[in-house]
PDB file of N, CA and C in Angstrom:
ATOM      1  N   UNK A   1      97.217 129.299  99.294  1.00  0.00           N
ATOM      2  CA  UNK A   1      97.347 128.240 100.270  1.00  0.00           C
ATOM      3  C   UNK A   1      96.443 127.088  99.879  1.00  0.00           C
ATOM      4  N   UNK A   2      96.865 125.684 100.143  1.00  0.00           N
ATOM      5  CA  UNK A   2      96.448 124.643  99.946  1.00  0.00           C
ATOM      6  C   UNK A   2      94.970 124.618 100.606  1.00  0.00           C
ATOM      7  N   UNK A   3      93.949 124.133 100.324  1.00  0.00           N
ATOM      8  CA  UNK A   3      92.866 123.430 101.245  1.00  0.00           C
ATOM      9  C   UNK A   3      93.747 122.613 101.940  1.00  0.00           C
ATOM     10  N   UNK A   4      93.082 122.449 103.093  1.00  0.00           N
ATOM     11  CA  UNK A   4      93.059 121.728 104.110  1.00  0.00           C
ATOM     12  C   UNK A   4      92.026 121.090 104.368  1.00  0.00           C
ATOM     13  N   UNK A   5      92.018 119.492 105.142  1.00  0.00           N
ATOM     14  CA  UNK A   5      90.665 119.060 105.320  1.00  0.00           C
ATOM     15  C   UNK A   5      91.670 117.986 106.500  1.00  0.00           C
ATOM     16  N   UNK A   6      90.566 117.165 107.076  1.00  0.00           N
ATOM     17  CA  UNK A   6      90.639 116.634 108.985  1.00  0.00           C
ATOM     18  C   UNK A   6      90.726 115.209 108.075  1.00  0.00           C
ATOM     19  N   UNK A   7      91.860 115.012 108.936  1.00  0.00           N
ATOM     20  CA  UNK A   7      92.191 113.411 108.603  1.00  0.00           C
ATOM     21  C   UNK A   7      92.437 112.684 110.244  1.00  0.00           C
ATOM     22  N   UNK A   8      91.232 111.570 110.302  1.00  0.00           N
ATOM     23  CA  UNK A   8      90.760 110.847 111.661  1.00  0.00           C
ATOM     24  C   UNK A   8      91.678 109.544 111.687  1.00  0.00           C
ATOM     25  N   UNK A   9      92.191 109.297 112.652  1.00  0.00           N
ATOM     26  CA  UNK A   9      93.011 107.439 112.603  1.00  0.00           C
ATOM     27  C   UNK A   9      92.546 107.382 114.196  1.00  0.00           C
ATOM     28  N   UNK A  10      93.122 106.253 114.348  1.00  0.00           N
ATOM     29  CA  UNK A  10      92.746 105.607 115.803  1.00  0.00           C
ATOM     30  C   UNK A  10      94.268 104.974 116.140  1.00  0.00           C
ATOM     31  N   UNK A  11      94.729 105.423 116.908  1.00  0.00           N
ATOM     32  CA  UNK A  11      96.358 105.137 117.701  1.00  0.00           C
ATOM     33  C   UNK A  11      95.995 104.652 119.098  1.00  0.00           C
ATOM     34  N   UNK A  12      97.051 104.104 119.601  1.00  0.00           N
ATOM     35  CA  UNK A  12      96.871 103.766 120.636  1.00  0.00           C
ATOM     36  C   UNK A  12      97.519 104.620 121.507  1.00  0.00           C
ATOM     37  N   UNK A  13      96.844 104.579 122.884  1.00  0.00           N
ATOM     38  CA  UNK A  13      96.765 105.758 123.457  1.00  0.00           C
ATOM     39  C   UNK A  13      97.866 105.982 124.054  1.00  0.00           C
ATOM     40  N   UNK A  14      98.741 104.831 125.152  1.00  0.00           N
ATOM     41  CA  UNK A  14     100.315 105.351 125.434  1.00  0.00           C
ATOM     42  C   UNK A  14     101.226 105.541 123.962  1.00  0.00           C
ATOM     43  N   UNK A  15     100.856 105.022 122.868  1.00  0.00           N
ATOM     44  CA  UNK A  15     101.697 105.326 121.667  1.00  0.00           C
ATOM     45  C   UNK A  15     101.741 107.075 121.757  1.00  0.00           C
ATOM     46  N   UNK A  16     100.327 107.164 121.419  1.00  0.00           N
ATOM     47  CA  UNK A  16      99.891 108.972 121.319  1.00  0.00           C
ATOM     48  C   UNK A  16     101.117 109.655 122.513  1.00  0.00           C
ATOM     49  N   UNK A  17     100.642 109.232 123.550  1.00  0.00           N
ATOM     50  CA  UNK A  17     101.432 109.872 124.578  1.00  0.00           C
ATOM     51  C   UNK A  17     102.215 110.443 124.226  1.00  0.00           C
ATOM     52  N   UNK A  18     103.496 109.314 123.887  1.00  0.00           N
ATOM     53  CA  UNK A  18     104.436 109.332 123.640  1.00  0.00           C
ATOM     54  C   UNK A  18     105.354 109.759 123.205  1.00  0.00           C
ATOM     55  N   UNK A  19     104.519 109.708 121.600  1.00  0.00           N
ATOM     56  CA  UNK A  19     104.524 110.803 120.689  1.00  0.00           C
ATOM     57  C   UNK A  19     104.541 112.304 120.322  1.00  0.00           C
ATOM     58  N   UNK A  20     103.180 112.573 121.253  1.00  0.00           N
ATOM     59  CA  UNK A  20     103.198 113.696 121.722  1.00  0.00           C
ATOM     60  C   UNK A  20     104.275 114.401 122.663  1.00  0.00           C
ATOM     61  N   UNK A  21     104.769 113.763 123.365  1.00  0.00           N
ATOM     62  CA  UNK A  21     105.724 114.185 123.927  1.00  0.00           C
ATOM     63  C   UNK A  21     107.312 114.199 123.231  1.00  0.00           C
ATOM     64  N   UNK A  22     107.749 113.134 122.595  1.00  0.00           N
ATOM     65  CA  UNK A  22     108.581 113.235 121.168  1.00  0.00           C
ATOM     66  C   UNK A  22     108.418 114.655 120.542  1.00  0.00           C
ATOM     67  N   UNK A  23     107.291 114.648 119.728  1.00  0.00           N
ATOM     68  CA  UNK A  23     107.180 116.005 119.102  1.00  0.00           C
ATOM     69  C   UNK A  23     106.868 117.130 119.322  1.00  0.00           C
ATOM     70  N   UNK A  24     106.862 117.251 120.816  1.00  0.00           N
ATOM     71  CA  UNK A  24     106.847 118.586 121.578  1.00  0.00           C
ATOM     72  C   UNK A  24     108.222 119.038 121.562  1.00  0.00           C
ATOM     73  N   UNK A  25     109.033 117.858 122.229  1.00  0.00           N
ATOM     74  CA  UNK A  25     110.782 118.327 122.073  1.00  0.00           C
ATOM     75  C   UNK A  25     111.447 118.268 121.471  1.00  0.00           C
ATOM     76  N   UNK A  26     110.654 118.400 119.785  1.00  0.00           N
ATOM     77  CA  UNK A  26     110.956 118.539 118.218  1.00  0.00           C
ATOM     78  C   UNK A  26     110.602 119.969 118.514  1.00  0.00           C
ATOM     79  N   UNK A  27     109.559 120.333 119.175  1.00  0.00           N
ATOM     80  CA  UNK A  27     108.881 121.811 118.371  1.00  0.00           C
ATOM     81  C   UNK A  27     108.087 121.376 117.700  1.00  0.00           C
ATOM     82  N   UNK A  28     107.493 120.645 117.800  1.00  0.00           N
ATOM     83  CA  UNK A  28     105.934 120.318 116.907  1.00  0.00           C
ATOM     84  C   UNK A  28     105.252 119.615 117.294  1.00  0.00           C
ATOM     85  N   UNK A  29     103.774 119.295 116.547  1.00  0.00           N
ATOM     86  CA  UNK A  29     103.229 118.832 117.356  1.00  0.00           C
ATOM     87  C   UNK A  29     102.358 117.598 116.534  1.00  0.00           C
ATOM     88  N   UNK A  30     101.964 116.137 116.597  1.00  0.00           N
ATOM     89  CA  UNK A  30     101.729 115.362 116.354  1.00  0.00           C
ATOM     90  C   UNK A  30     101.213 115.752 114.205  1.00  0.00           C
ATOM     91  N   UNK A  31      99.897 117.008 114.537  1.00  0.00           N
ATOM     92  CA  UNK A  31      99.680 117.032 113.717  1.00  0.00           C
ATOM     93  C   UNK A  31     100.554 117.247 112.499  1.00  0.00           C
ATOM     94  N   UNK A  32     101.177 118.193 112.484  1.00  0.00           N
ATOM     95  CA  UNK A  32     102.526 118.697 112.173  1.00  0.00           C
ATOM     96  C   UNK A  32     103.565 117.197 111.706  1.00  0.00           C
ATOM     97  N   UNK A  33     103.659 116.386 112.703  1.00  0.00           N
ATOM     98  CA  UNK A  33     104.474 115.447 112.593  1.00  0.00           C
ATOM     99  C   UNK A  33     104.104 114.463 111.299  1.00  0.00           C
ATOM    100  N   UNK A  34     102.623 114.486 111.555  1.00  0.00           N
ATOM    101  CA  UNK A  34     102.101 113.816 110.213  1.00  0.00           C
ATOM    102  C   UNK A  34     102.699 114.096 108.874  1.00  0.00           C
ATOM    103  N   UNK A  35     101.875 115.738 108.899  1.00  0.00           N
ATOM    104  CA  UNK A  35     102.463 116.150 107.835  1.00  0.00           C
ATOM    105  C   UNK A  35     103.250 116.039 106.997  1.00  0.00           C
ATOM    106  N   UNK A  36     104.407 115.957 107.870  1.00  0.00           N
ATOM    107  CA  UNK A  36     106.107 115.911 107.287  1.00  0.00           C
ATOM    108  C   UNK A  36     106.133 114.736 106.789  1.00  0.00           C
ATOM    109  N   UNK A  37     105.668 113.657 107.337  1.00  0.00           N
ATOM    110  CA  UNK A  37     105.842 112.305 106.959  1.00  0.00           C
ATOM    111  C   UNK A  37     105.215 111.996 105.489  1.00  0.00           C
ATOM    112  N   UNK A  38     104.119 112.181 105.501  1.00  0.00           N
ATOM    113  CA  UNK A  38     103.061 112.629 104.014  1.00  0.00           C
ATOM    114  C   UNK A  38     104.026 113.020 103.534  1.00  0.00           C
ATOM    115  N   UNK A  39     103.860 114.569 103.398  1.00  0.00           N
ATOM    116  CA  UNK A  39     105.029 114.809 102.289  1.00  0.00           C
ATOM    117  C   UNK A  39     105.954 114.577 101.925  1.00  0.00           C
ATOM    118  N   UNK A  40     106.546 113.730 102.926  1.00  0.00           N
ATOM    119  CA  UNK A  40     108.349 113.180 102.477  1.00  0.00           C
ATOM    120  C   UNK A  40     107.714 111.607 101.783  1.00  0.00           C
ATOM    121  N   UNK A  41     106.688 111.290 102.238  1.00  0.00           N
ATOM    122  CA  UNK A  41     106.082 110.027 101.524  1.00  0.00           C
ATOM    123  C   UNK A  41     105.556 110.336  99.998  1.00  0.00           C
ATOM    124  N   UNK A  42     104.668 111.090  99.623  1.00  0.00           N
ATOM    125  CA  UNK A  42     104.878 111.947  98.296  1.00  0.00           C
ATOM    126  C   UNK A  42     105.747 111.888  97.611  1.00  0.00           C
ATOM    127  N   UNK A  43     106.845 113.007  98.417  1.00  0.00           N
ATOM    128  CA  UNK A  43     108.114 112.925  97.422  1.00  0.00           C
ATOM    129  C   UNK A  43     108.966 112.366  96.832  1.00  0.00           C
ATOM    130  N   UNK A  44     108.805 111.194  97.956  1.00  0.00           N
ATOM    131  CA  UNK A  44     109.796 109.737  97.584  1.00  0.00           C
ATOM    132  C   UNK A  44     108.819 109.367  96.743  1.00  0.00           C
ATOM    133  N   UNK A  45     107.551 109.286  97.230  1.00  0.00           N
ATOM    134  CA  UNK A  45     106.956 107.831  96.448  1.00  0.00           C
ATOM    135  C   UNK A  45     106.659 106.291  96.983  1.00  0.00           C
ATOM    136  N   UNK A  46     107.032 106.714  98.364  1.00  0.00           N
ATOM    137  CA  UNK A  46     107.524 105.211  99.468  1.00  0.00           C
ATOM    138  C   UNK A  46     107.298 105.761 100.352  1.00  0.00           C
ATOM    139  N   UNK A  47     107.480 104.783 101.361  1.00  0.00           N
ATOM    140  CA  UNK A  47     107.546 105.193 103.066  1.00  0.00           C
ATOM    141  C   UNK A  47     108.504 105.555 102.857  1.00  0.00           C
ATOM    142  N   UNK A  48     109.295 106.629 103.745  1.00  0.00           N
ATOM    143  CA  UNK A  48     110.619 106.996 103.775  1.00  0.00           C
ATOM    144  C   UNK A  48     111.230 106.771 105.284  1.00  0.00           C
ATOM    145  N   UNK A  49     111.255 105.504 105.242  1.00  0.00           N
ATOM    146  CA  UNK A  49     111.738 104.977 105.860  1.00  0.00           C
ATOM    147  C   UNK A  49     111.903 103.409 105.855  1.00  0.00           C
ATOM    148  N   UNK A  50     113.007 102.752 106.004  1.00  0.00           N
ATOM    149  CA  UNK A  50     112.689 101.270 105.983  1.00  0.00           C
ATOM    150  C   UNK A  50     112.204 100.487 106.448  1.00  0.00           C
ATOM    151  N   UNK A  51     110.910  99.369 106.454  1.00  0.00           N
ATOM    152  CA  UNK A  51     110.450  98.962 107.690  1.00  0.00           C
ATOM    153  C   UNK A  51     111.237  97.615 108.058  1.00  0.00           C
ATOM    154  N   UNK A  52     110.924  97.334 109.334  1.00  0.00           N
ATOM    155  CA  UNK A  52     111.658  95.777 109.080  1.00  0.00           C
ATOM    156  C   UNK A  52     110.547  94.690 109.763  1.00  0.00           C
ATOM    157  N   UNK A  53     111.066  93.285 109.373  1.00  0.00           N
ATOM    158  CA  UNK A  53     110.143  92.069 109.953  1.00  0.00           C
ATOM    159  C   UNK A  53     110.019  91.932 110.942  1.00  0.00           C
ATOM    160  N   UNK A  54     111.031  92.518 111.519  1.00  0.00           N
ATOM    161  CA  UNK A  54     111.169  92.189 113.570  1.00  0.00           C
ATOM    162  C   UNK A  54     111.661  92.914 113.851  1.00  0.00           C
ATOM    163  N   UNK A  55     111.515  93.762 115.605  1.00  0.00           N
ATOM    164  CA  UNK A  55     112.867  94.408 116.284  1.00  0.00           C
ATOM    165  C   UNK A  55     113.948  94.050 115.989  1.00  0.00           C
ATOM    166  N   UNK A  56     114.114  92.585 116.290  1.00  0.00           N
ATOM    167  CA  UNK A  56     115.655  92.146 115.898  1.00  0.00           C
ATOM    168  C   UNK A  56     116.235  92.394 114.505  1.00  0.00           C
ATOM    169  N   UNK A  57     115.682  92.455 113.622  1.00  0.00           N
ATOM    170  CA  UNK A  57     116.302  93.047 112.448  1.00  0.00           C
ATOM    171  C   UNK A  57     116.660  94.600 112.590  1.00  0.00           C
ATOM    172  N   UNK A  58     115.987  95.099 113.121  1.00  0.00           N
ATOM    173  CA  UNK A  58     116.066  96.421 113.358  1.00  0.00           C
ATOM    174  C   UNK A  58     117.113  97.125 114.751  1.00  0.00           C
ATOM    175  N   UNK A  59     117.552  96.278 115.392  1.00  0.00           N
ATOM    176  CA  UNK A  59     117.634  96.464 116.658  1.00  0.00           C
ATOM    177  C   UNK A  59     119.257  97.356 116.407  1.00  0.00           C
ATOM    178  N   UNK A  60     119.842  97.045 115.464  1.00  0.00           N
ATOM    179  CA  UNK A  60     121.116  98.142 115.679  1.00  0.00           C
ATOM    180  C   UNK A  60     121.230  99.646 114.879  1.00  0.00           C
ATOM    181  N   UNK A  61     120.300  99.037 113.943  1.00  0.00           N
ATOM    182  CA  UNK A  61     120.051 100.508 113.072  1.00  0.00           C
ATOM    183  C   UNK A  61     119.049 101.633 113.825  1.00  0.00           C
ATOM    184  N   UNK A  62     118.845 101.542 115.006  1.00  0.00           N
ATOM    185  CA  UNK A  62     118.234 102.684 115.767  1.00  0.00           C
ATOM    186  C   UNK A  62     119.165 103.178 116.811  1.00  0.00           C
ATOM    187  N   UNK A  63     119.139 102.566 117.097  1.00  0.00           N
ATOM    188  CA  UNK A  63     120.017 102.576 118.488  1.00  0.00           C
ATOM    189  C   UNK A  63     121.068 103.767 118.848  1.00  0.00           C
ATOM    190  N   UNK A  64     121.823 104.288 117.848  1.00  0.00           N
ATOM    191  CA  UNK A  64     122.747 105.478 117.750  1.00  0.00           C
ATOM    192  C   UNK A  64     122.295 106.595 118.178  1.00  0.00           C
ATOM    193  N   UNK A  65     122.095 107.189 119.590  1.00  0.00           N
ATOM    194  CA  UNK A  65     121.634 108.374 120.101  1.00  0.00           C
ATOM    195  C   UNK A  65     121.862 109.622 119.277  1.00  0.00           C
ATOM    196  N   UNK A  66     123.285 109.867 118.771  1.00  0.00           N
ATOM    197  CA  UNK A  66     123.598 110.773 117.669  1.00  0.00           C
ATOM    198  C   UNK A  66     122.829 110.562 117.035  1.00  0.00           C
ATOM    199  N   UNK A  67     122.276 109.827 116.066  1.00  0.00           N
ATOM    200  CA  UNK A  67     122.205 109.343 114.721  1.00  0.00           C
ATOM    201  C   UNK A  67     120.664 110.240 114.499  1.00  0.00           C
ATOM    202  N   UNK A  68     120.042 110.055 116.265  1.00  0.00           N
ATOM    203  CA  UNK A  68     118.699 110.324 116.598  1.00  0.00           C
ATOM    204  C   UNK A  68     118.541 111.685 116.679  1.00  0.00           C
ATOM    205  N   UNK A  69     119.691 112.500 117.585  1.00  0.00           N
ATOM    206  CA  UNK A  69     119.986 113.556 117.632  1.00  0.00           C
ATOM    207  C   UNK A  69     119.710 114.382 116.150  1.00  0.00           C
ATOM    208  N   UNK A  70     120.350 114.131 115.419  1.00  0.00           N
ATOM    209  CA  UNK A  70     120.745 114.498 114.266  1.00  0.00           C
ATOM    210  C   UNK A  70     119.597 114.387 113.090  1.00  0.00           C
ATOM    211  N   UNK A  71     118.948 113.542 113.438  1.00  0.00           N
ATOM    212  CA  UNK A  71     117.776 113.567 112.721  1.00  0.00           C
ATOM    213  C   UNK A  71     116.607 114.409 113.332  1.00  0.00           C
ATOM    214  N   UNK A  72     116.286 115.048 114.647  1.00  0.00           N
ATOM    215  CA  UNK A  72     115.798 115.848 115.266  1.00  0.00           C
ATOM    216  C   UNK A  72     116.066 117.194 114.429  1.00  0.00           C
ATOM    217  N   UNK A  73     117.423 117.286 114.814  1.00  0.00           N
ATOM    218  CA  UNK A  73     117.670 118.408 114.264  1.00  0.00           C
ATOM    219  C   UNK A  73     117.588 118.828 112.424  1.00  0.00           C
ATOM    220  N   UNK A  74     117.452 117.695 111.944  1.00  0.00           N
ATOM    221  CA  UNK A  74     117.207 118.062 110.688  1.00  0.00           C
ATOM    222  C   UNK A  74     115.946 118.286 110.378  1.00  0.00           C
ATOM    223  N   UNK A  75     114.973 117.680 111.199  1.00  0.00           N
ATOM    224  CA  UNK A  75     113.341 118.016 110.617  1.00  0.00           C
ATOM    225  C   UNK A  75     113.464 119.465 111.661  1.00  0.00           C
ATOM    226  N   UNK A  76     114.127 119.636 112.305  1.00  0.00           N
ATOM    227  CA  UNK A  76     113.511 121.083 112.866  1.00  0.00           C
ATOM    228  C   UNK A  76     114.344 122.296 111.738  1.00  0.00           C
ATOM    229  N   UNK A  77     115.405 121.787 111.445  1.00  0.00           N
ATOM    230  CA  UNK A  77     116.213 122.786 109.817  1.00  0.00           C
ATOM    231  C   UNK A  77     114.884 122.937 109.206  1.00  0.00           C
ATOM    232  N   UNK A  78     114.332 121.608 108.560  1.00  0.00           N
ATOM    233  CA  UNK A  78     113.201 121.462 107.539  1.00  0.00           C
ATOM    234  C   UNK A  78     112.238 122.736 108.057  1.00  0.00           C
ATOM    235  N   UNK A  79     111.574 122.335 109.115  1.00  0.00           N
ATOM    236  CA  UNK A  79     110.643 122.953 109.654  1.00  0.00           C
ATOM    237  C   UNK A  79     110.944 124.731 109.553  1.00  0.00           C
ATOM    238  N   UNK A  80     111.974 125.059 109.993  1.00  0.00           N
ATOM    239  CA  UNK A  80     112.412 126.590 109.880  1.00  0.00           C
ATOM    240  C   UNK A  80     112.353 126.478 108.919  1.00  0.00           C
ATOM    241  N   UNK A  81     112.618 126.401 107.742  1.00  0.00           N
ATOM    242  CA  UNK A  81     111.969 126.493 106.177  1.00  0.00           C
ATOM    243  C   UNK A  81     110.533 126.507 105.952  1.00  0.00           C
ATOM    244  N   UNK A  82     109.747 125.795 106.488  1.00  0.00           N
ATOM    245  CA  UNK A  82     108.047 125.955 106.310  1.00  0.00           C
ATOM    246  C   UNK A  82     107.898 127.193 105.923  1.00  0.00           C
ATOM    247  N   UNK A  83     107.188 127.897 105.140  1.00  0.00           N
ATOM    248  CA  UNK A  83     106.462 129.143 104.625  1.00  0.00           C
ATOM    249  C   UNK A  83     105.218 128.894 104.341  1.00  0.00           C
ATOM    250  N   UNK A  84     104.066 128.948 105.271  1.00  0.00           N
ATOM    251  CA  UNK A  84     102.858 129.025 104.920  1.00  0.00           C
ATOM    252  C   UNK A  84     102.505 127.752 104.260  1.00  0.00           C
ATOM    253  N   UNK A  85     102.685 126.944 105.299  1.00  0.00           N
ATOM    254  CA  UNK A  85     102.402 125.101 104.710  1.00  0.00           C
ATOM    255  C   UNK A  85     102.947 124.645 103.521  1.00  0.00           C
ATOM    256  N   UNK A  86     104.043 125.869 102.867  1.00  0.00           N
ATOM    257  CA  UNK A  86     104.983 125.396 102.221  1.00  0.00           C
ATOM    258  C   UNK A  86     106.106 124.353 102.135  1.00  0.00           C
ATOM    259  N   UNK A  87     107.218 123.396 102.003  1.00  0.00           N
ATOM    260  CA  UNK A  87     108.280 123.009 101.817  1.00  0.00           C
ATOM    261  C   UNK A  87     108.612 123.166 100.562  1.00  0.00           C
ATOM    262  N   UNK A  88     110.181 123.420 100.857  1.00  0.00           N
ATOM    263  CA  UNK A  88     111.074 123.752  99.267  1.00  0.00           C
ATOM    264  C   UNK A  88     111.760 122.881  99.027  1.00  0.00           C
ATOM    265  N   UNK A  89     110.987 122.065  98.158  1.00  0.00           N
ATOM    266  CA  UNK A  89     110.674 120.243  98.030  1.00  0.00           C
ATOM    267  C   UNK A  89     112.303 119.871  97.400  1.00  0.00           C
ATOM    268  N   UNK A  90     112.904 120.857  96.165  1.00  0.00           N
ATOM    269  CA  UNK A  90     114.312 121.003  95.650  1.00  0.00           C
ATOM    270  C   UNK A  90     115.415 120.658  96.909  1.00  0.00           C
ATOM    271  N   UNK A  91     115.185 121.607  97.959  1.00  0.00           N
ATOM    272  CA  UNK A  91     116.185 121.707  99.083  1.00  0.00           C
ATOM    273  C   UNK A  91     115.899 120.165  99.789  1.00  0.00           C
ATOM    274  N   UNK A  92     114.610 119.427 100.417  1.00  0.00           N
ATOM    275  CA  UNK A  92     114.662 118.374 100.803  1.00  0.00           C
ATOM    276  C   UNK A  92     115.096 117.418 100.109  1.00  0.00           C
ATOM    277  N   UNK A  93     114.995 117.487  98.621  1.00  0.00           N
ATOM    278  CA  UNK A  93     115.552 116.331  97.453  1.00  0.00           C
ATOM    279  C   UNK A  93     117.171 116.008  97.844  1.00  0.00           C
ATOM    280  N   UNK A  94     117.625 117.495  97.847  1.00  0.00           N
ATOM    281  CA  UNK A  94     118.558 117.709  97.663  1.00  0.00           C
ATOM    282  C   UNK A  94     119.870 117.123  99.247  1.00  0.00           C
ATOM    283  N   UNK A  95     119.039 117.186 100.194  1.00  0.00           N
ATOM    284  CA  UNK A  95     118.942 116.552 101.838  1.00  0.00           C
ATOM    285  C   UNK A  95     119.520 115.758 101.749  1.00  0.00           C
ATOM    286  N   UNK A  96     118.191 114.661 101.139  1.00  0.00           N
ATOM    287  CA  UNK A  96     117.697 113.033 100.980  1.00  0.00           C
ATOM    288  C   UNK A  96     119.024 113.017 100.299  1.00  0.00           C
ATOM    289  N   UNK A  97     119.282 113.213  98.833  1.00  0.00           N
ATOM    290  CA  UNK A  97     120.213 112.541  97.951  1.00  0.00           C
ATOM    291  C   UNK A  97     121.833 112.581  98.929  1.00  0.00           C
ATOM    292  N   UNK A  98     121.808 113.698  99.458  1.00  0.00           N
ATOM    293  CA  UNK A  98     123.361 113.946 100.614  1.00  0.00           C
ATOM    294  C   UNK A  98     123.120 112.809 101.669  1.00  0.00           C
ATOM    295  N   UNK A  99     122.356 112.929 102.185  1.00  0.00           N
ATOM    296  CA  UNK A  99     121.937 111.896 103.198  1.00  0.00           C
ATOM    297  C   UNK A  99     122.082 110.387 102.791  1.00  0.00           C
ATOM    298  N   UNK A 100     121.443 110.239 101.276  1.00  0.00           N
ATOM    299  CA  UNK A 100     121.860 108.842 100.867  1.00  0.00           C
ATOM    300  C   UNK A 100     123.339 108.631 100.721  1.00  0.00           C
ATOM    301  N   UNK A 101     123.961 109.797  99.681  1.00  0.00           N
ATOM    302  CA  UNK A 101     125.065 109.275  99.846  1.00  0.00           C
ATOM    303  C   UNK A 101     126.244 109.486 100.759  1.00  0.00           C
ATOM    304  N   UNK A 102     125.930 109.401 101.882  1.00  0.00           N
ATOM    305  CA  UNK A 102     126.691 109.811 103.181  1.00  0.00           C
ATOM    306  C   UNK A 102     126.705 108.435 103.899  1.00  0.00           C
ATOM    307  N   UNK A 103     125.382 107.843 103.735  1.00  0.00           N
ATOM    308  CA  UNK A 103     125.090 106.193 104.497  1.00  0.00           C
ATOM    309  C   UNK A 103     125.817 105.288 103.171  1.00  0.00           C
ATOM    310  N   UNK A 104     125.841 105.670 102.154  1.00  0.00           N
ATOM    311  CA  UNK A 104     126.524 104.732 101.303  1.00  0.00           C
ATOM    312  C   UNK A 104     128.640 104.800 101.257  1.00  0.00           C
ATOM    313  N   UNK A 105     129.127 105.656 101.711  1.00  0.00           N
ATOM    314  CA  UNK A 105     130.241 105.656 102.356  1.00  0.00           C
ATOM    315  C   UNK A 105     130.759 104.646 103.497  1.00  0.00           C
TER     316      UNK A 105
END
């Protein structure tokens, strides 16, 4: 097993809330939430995710309740895979690349 060591930030506090409550009705829990993000940031090499300049740029590419749904349910797939702070980095590659080319259709 990996070392582990305490990584401190400063959020704002209805954000935290929020969050916390988000990733409770993931099944996980903030710390956890990090995690995933790190490592999918790793693996890419990038944020894995796109950011944008404004809400308004952003404002239709969220919005799809499915879209949200569905992405819930895929980090909790991910997550049932965890083995001992493991991910089976092949199988997420392998996600991502379906996932890309599914939005490129």
């Amino acid at each position: 097993m990996a070392e582990v060591t305490n990584l401190n930030i400063k959020i704002d506090r209805d954000l935290k809330v929020k969050a916390d409550r988000l990733f409770h009705e993931m099944g996980m829990n903030l710390t956890t939430a990090v995690n995933v993000f790190v490592r999918q940031a790793v693996l890419e090499q990038a944020i894995p995710f796109k950011i944008y300049r404004s809400a308004n740029e952003n404002a239709g590419a969220s919005t799809n309740i499915e879209q949200r749904r569905a992405a819930m349910q895929e980090i909790r797939d991910l997550l049932a895979d965890v083995d001992s702070n493991t991910v089976d980095v092949d199988r997420m590659k392998a996600e991502r690349r379906a996932a890309r080319f599914e939005r490129a259709d």
